[in-house]
C-alpha atoms as a PDB file:
ATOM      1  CA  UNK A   1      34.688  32.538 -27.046  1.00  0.00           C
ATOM      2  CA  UNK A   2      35.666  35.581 -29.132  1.00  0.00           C
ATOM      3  CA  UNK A   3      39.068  35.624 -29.683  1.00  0.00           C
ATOM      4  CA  UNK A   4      39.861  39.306 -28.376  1.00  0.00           C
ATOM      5  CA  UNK A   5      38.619  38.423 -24.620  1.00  0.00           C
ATOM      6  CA  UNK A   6      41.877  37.821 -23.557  1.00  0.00           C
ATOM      7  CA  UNK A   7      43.739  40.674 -25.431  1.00  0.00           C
ATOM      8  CA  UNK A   8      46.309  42.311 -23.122  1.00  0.00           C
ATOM      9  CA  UNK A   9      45.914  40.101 -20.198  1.00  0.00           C
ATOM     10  CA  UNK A  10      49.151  37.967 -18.904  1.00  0.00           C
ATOM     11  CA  UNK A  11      48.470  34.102 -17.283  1.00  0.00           C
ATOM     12  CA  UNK A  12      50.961  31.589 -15.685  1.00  0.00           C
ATOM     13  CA  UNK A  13      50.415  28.254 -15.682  1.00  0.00           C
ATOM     14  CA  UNK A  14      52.276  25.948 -13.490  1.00  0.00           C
ATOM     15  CA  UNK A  15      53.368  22.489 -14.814  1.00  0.00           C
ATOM     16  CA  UNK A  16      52.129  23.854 -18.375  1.00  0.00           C
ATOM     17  CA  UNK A  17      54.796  21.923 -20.483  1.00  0.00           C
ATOM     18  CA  UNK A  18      53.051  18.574 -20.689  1.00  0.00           C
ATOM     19  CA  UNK A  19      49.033  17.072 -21.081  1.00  0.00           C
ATOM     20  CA  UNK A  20      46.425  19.114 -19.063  1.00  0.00           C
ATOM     21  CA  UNK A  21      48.450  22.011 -18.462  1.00  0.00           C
ATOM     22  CA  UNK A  22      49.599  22.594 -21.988  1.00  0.00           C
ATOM     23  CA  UNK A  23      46.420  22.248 -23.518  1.00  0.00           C
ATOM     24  CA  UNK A  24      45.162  25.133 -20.764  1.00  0.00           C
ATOM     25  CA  UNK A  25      48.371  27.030 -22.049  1.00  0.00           C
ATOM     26  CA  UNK A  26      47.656  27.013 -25.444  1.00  0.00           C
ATOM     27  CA  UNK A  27      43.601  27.801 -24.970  1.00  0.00           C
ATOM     28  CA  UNK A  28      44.219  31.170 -23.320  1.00  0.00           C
ATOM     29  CA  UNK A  29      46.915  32.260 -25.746  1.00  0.00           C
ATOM     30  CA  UNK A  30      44.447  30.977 -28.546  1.00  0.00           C
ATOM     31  CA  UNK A  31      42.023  33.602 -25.815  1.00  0.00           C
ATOM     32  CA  UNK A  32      44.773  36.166 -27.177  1.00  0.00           C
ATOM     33  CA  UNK A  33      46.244  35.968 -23.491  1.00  0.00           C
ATOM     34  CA  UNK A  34      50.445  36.309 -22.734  1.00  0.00           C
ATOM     35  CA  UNK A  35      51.241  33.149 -21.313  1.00  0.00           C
ATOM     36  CA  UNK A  36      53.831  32.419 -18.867  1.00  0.00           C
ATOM     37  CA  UNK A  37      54.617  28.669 -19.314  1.00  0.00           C
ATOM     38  CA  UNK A  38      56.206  27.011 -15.819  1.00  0.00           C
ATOM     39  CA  UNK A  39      58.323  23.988 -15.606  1.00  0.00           C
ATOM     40  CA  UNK A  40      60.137  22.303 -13.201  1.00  0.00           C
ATOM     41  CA  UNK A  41      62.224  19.090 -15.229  1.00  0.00           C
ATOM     42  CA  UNK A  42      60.326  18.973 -18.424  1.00  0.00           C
ATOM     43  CA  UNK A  43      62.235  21.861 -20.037  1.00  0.00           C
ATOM     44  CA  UNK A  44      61.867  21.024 -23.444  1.00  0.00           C
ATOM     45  CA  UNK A  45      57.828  20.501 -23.494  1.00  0.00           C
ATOM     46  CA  UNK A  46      57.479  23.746 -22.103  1.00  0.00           C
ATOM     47  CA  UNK A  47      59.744  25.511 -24.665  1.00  0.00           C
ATOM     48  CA  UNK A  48      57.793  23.593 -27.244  1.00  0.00           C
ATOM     49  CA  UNK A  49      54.834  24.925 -25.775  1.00  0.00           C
ATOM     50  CA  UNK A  50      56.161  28.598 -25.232  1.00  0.00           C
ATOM     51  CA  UNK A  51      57.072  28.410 -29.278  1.00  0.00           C
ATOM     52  CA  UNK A  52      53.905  27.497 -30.077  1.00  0.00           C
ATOM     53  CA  UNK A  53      52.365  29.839 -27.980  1.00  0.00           C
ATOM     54  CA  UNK A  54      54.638  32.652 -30.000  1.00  0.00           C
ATOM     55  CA  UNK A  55      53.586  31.484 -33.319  1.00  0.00           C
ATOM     56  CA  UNK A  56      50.124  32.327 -33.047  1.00  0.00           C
ATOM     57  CA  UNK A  57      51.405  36.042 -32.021  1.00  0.00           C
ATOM     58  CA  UNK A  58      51.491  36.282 -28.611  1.00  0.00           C
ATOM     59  CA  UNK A  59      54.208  36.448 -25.993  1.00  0.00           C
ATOM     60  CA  UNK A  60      55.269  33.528 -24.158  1.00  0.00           C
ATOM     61  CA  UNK A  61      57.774  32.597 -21.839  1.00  0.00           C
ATOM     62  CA  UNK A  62      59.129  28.656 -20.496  1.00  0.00           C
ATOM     63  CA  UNK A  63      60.621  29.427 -16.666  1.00  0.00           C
ATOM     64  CA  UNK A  64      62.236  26.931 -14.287  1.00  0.00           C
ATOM     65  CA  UNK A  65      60.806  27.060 -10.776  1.00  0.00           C
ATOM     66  CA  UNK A  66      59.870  24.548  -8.306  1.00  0.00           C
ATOM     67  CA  UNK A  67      56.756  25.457  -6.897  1.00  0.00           C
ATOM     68  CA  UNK A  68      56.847  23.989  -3.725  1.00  0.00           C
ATOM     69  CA  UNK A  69      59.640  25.797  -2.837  1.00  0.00           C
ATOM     70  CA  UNK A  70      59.098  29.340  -1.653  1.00  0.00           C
ATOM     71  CA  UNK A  71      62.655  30.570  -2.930  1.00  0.00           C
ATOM     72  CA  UNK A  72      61.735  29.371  -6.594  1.00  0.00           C
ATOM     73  CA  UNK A  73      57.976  30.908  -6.351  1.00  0.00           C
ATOM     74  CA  UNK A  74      59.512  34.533  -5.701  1.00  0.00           C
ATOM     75  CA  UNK A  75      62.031  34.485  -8.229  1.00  0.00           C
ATOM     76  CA  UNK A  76      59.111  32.502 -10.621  1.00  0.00           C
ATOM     77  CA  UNK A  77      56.557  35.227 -10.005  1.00  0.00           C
ATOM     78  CA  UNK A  78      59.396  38.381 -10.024  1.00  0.00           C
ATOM     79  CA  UNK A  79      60.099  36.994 -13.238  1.00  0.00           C
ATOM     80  CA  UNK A  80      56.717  37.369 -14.681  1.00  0.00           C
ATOM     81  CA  UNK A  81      56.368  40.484 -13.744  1.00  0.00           C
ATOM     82  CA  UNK A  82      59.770  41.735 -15.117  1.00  0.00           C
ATOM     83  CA  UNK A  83      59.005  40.153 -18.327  1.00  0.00           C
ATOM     84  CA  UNK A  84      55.492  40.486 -18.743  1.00  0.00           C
ATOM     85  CA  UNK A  85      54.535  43.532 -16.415  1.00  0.00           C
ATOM     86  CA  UNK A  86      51.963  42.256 -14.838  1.00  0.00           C
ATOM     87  CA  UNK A  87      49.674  39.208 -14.351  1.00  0.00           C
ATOM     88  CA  UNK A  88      45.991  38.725 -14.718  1.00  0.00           C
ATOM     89  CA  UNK A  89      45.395  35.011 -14.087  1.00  0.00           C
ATOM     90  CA  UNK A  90      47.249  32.325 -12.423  1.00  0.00           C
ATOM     91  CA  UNK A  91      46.555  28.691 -13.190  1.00  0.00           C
ATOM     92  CA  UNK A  92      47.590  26.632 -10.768  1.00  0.00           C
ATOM     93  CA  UNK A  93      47.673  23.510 -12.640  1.00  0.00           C
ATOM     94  CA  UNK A  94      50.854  21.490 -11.122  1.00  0.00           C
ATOM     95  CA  UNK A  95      49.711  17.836  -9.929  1.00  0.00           C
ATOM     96  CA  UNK A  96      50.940  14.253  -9.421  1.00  0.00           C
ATOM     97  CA  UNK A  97      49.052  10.981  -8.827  1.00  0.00           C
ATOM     98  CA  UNK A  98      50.209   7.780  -7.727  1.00  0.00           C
ATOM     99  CA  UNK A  99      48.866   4.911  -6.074  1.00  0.00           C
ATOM    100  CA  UNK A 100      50.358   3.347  -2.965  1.00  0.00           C
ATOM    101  CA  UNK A 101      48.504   1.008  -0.270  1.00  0.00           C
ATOM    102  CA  UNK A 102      47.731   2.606   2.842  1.00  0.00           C
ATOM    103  CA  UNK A 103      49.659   0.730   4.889  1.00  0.00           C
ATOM    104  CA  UNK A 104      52.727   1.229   3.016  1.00  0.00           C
ATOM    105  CA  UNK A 105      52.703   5.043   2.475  1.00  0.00           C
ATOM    106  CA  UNK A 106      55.394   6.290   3.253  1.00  0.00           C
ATOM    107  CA  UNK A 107      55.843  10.094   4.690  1.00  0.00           C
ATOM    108  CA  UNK A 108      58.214  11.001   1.951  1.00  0.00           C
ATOM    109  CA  UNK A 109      55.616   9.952  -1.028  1.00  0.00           C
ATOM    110  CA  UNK A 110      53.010  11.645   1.671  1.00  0.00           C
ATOM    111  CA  UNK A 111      55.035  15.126   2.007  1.00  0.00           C
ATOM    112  CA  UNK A 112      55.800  15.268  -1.360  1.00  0.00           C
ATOM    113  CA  UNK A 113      52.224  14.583  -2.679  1.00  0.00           C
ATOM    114  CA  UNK A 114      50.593  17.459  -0.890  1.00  0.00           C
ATOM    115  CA  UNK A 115      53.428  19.911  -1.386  1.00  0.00           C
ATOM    116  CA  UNK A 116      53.328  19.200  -5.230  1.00  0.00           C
ATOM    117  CA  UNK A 117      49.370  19.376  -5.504  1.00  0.00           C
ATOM    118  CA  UNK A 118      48.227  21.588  -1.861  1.00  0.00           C
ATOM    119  CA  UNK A 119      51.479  23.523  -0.794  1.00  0.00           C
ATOM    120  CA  UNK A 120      52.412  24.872  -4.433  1.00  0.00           C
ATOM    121  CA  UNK A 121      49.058  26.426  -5.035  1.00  0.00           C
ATOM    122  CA  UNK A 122      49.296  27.530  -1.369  1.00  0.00           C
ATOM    123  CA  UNK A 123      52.784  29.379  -2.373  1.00  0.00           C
ATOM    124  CA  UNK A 124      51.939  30.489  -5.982  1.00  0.00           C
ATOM    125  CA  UNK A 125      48.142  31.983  -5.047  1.00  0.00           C
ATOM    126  CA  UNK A 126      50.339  34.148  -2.023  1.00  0.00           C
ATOM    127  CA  UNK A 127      52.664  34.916  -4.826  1.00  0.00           C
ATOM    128  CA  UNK A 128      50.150  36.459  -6.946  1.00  0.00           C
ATOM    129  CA  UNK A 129      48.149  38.495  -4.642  1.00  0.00           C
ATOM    130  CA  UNK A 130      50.536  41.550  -5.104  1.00  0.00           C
ATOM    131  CA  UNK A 131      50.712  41.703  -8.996  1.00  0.00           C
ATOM    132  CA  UNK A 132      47.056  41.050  -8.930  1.00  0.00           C
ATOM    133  CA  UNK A 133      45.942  43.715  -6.347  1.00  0.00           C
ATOM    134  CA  UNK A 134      48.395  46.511  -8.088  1.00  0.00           C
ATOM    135  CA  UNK A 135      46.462  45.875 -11.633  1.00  0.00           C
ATOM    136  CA  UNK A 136      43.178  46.060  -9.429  1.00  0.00           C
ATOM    137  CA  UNK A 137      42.326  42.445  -9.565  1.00  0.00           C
ATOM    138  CA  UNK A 138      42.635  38.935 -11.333  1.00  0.00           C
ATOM    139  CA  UNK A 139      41.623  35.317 -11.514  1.00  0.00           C
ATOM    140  CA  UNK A 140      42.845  32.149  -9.404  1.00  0.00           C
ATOM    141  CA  UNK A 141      42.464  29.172 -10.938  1.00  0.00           C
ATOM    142  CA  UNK A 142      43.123  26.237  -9.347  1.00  0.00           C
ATOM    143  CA  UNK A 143      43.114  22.340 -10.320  1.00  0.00           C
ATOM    144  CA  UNK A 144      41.471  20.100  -7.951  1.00  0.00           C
ATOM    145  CA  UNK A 145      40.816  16.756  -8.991  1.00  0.00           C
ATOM    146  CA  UNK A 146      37.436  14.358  -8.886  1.00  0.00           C
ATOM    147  CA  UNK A 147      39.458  12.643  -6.117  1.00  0.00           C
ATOM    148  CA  UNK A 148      38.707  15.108  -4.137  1.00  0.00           C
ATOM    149  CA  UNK A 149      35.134  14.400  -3.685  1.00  0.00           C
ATOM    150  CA  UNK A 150      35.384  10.663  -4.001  1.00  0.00           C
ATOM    151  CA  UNK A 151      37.187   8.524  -1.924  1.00  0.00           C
ATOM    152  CA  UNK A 152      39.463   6.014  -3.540  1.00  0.00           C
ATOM    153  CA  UNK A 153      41.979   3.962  -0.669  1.00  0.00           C
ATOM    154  CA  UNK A 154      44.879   3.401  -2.822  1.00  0.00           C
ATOM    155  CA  UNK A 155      45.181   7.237  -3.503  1.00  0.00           C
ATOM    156  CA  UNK A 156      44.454   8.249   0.481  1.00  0.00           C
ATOM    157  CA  UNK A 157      47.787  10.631  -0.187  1.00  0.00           C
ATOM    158  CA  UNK A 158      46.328  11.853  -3.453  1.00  0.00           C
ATOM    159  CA  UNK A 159      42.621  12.522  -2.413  1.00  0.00           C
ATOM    160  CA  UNK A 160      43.480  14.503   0.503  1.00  0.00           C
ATOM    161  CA  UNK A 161      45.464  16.655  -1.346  1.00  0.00           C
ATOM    162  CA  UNK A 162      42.766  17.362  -4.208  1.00  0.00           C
ATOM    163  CA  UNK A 163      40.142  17.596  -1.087  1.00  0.00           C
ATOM    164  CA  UNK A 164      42.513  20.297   0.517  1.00  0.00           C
ATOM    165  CA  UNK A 165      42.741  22.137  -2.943  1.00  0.00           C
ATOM    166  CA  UNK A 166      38.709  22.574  -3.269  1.00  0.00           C
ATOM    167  CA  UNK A 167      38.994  23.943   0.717  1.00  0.00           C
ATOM    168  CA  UNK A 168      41.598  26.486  -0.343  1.00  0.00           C
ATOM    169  CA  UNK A 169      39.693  27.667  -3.305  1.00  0.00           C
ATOM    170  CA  UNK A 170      37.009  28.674  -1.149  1.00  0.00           C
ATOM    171  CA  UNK A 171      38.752  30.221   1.475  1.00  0.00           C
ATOM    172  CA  UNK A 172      41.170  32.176  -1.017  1.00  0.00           C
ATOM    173  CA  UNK A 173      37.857  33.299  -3.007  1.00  0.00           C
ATOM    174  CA  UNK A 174      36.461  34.668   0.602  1.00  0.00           C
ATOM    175  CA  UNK A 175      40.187  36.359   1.327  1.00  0.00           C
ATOM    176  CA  UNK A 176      40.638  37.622  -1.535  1.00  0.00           C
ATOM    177  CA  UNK A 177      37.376  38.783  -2.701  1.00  0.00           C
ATOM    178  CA  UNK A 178      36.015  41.231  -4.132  1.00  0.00           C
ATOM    179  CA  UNK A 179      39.320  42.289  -6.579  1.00  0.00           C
ATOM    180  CA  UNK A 180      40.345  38.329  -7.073  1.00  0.00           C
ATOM    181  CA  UNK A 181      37.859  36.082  -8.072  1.00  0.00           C
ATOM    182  CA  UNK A 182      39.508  32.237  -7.190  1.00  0.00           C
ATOM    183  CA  UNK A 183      37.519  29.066  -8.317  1.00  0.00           C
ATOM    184  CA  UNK A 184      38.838  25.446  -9.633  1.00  0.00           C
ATOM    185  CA  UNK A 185      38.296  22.905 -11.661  1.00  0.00           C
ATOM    186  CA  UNK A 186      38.085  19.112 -11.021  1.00  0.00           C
ATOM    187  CA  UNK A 187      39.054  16.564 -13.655  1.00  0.00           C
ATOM    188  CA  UNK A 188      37.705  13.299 -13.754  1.00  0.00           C
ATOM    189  CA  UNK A 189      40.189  10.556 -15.893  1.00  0.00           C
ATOM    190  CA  UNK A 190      41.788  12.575 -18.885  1.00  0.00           C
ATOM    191  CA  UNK A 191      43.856  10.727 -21.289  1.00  0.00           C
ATOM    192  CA  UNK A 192      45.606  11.651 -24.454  1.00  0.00           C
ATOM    193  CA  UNK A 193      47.349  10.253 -27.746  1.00  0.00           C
ATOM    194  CA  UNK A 194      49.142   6.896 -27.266  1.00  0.00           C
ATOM    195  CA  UNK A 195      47.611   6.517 -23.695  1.00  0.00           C
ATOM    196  CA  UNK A 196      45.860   2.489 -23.332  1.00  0.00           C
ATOM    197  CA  UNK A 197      42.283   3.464 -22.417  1.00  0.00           C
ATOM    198  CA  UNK A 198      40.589   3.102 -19.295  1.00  0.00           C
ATOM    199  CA  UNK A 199      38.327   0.844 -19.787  1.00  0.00           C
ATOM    200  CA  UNK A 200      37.039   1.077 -16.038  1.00  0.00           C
ATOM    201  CA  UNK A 201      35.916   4.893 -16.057  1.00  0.00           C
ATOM    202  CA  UNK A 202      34.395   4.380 -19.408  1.00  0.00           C
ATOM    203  CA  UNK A 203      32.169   1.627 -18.087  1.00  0.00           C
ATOM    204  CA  UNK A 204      31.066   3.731 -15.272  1.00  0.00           C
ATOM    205  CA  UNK A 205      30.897   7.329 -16.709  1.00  0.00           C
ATOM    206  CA  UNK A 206      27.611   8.184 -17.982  1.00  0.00           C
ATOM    207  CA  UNK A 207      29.116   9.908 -21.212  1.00  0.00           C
ATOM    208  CA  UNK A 208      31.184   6.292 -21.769  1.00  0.00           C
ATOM    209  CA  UNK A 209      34.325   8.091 -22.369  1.00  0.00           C
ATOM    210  CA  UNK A 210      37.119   9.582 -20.680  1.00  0.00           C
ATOM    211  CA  UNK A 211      37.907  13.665 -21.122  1.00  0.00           C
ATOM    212  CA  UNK A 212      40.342  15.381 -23.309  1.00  0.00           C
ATOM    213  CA  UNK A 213      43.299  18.433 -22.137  1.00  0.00           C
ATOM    214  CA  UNK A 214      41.147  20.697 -24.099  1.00  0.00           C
ATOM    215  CA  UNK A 215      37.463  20.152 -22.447  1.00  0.00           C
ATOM    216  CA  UNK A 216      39.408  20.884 -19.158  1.00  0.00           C
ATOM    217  CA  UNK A 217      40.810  24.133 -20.941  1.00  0.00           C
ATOM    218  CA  UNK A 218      37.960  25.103 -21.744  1.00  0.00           C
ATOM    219  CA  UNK A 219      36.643  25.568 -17.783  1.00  0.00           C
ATOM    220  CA  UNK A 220      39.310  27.150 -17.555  1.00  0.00           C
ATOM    221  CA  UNK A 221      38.639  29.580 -19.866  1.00  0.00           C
ATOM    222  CA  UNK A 222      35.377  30.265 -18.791  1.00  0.00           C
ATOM    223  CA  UNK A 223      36.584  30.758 -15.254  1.00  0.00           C
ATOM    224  CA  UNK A 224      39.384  33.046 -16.535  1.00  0.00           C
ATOM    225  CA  UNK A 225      36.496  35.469 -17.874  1.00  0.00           C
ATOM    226  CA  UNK A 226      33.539  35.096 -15.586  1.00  0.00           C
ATOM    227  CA  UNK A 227      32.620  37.717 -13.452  1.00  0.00           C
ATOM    228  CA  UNK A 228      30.290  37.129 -11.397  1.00  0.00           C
ATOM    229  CA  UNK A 229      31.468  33.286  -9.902  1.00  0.00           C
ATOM    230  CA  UNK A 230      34.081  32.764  -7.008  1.00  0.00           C
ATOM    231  CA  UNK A 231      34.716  29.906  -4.793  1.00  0.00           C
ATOM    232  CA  UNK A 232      32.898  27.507  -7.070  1.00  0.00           C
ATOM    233  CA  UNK A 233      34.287  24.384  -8.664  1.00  0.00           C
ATOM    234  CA  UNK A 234      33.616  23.053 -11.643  1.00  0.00           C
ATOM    235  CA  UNK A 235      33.713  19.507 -11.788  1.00  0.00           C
ATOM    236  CA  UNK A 236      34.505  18.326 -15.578  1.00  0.00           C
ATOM    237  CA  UNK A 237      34.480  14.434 -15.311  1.00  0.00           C
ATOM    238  CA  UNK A 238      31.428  13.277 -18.047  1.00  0.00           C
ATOM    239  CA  UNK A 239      29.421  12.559 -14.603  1.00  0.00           C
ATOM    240  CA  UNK A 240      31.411  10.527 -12.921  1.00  0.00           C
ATOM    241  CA  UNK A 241      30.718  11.863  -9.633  1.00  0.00           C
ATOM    242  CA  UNK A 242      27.282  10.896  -9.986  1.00  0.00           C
ATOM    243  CA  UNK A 243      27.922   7.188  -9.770  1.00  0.00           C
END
């Protein structure tokens, strides 16, 4: 992608201070995007990220919000747009995964599962609407998750919330359309430095590998500049899905 597409546009990217949401950071700013780097306790990997962001010339910004909470989401997205002036393309990249037996799920690790992954791109997307519609339009990006198509009975909490993600993609894209285009992407396993390797996926997965934070940055890219796909989701899981 040529370097200048992103000149002069502003993203945010929730949870961006660690693995799949860094890597996304750091492709649109390499896209010559502003990037707005969100965090909720891992202050100092987003501030590493925001510096690095800086150091190849464009702005950047680590803020503290909790994005299931509507309270932190309006001061989160009023701070964007004092800094920044407006935004462009929201990446709504916050997750966590956990297994737990079915019969022992609790409805605090239930709650908190689909606020984190469901309820915060619920409360960011609303967020963004405004700054998006007063520029004349913008992207929604949002991360779903393979375990939203398959089923998998240890993650029952998990899997709904990914499968409720894809649904809300493709009602937002039909709200929101034609000035914001909204699609996602869905992971399969991604793994990084230092992590033991799943030897299970790679079995399975055609490709015989896992993925890497920066082929899942690079959907994201492409969705971030496409202009003629909404509602779609990319699935980015070396055909996983398939078996």
């Amino acid at each position: 992608m040529p370097s200048a597409t992103l000149n002069g546009r502003v993203a945010l990217v929730t949870g961006a201070g660690k693995r799949i949401g860094r890597s996304i950071a750091l492709a649109l700013a390499r896209g010559g995007a502003s990037v707005a780097i969100n965090y909720n306790r891992t202050a100092a990997g987003a501030e590493s990220t925001a510096a690095e962001i800086e150091a190849m010339g464009c702005r950047s910004a680590a803020l503290q919000a909790d994005v299931t909470q509507r309270g932190d989401v309006e001061r989160l997205f009023a701070s964007v747009d004092s800094r920044f002036g407006r935004l462009d393309i929201l990446v709504n990249n916050v997750g966590a995964f956990f297994p737990v037996p079915f019969e022992q799920l609790t409805d605090a690790q239930w709650d908190g599962i689909l606020a984190t992954n469901l309820k915060s791109q619920f409360l960011c997307s609303q967020a963004a609407v405004p700054l998006m519609k007063r520029i004349g339009g913008g992207r929604i990006i949002n991360l779903a998750s393979l375990g939203g198509l398959l089923a998998w009975p240890a993650y029952a909490h998990y899997c709904v919330s990914k499968a409720g993600s894809i649904m809300l993609t493709r009602c937002l894209a039909r709200a929101l359309a034609p000035e914001i285009l909204v699609n996602g992407v869905a992971p399969g396993t991604i793994q990084f430095e230092g992590e033991p390797p799943d030897e299970d996926y790679i079995r399975r997965v055609p490709l015989h590998r896992t993925g890497t934070g920066d082929e899942i940055a690079g959907a994201v890219l492409f969705l971030a500049t496409a202009e003629f796909i909404t509602g779609q989701i990319i699935v980015v899981d070396g055909g996983r899905a398939l078996v």
